[in-house]
Protein backbone atom coordinates (compact mmCIF):
# COMPACT_ATOMS: atom_id res chain seq x y z
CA UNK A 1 -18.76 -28.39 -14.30
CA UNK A 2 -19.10 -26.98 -10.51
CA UNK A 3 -20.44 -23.91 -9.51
CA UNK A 4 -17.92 -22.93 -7.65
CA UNK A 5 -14.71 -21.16 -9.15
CA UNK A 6 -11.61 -22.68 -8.02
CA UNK A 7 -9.24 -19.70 -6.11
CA UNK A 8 -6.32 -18.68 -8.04
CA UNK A 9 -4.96 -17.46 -4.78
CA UNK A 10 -3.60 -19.22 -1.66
CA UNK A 11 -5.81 -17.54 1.06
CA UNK A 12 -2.85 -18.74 3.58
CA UNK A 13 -0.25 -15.96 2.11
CA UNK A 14 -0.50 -12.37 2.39
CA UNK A 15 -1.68 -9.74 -0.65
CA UNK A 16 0.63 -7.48 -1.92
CA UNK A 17 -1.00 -4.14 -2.00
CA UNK A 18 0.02 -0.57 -3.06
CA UNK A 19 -1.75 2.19 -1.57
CA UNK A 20 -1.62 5.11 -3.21
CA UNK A 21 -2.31 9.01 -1.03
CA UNK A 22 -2.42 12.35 -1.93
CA UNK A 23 0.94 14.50 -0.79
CA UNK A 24 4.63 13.18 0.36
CA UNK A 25 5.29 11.18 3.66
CA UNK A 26 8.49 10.93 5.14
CA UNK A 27 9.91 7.58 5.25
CA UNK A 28 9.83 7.45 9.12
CA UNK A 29 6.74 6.66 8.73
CA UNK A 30 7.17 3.37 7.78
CA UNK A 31 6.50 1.92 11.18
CA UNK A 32 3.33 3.83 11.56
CA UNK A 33 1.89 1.60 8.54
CA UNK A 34 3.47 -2.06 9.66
CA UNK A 35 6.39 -1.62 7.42
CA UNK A 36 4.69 -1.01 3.70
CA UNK A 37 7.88 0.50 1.77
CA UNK A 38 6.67 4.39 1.44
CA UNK A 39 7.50 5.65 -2.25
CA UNK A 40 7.66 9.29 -3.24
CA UNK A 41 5.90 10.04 -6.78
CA UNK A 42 7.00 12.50 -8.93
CA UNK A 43 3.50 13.56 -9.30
CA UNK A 44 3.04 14.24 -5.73
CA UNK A 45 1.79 11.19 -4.47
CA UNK A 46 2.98 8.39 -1.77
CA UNK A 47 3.00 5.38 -2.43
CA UNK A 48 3.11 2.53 0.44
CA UNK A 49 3.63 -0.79 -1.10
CA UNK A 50 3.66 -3.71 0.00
CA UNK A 51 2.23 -7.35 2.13
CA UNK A 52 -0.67 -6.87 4.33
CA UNK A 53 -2.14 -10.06 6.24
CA UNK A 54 -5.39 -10.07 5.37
CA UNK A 55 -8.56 -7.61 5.11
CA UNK A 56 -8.85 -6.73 8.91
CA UNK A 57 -5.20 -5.75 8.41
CA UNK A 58 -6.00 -3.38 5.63
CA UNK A 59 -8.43 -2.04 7.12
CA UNK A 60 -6.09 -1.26 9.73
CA UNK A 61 -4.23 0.47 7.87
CA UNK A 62 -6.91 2.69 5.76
CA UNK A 63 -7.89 4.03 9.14
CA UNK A 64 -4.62 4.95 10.10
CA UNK A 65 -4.79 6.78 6.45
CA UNK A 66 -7.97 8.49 7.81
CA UNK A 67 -6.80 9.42 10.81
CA UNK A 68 -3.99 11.23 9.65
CA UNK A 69 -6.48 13.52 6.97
CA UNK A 70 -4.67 12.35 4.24
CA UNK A 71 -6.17 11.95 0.68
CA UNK A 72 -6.76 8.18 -0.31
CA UNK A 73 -6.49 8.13 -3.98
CA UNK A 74 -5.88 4.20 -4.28
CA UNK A 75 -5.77 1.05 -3.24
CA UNK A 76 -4.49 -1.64 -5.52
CA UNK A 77 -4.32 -5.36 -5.04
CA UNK A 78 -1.26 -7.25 -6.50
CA UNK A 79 -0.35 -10.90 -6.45
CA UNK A 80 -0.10 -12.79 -2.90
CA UNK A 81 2.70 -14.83 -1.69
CA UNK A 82 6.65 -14.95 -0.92
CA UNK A 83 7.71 -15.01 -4.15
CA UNK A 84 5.53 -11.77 -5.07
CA UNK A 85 7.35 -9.04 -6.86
CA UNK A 86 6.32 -5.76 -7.02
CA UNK A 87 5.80 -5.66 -10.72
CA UNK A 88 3.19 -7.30 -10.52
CA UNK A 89 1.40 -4.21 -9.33
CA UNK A 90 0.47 -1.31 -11.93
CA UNK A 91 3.42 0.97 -13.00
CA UNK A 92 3.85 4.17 -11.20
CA UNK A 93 5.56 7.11 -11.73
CA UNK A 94 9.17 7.28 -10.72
CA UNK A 95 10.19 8.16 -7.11
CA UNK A 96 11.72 11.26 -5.98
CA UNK A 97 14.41 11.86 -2.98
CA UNK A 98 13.00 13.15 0.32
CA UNK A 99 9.68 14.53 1.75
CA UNK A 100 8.69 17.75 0.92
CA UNK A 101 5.38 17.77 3.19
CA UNK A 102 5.07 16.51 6.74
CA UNK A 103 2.41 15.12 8.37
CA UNK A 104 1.68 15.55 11.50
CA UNK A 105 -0.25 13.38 14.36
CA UNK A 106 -2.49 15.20 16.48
C-alpha cells in the first residue's frame, strides 16, 4: 500500500468550472472571461460555466470578478477533460432570456 493517492484526474486537461455571481451579466461579456458560457438564473444569479486551464487561469478570472465589484457567491469544480459534460457540475436553477443589470467597467 503507498502513501501516495493515485490522481483520478489527468492534470494535462483542463477543469470544468462553474462560477457562480451575484446579479445578471450580459452575454457580451463572454470574451471578458476567456469564453466561459454566461448563464442567467432565475434566482438572480450568473452563472459562467465552463474549461479553465489551470489555477493561474482561474485566478485570472476571479480577479477579473473582483475588479468588476461583483458578488462571488461560488466557485464549483466539475470533471476535467474533452469529453466533460456539464452535468457533471451541480444543478442550477433554470436560465432566463436577457440581462436585466449591466455592468459596467470603470
Amino acid at each position: 500500500m503507498s502513501n501516495n493517492p493515485e490522481p483520478t484526474t489527468d492534470p494535462g486537461q483542463p477543469a470544468i468550472y462553474q462560477i457562480r455571481l451575484k446579479g445578471h451579466l450580459g452575454s457580451q461579456w463572454t470574451d471578458w472571461f476567456d469564453g466561459l458560457t454566461i448563464t442567467l438564473a432565475e434566482d438572480g444569479d450568473t452563472l459562467l460555466t465552463g474549461p479553465v486551464a489551470d489555477q493561474a487561469a482561474l485566478h485570472g478570472l476571479l480577479k477579473k470578478v473582483r475588479d468588476l465589484g461583483i458578488a462571488l457567491i461560488s466557485v464549483v469544480p466539475g470533471e476535467p477533460g474533452p469529453s466533460a459534460a456539464l452535468g457533471t457540475l451541480p444543478p442550477t436553477a433554470p436560465a432566463t432570456g436577457q440581462a436585466d443589470v449591466s455592468v459596467v467597467r470603470s
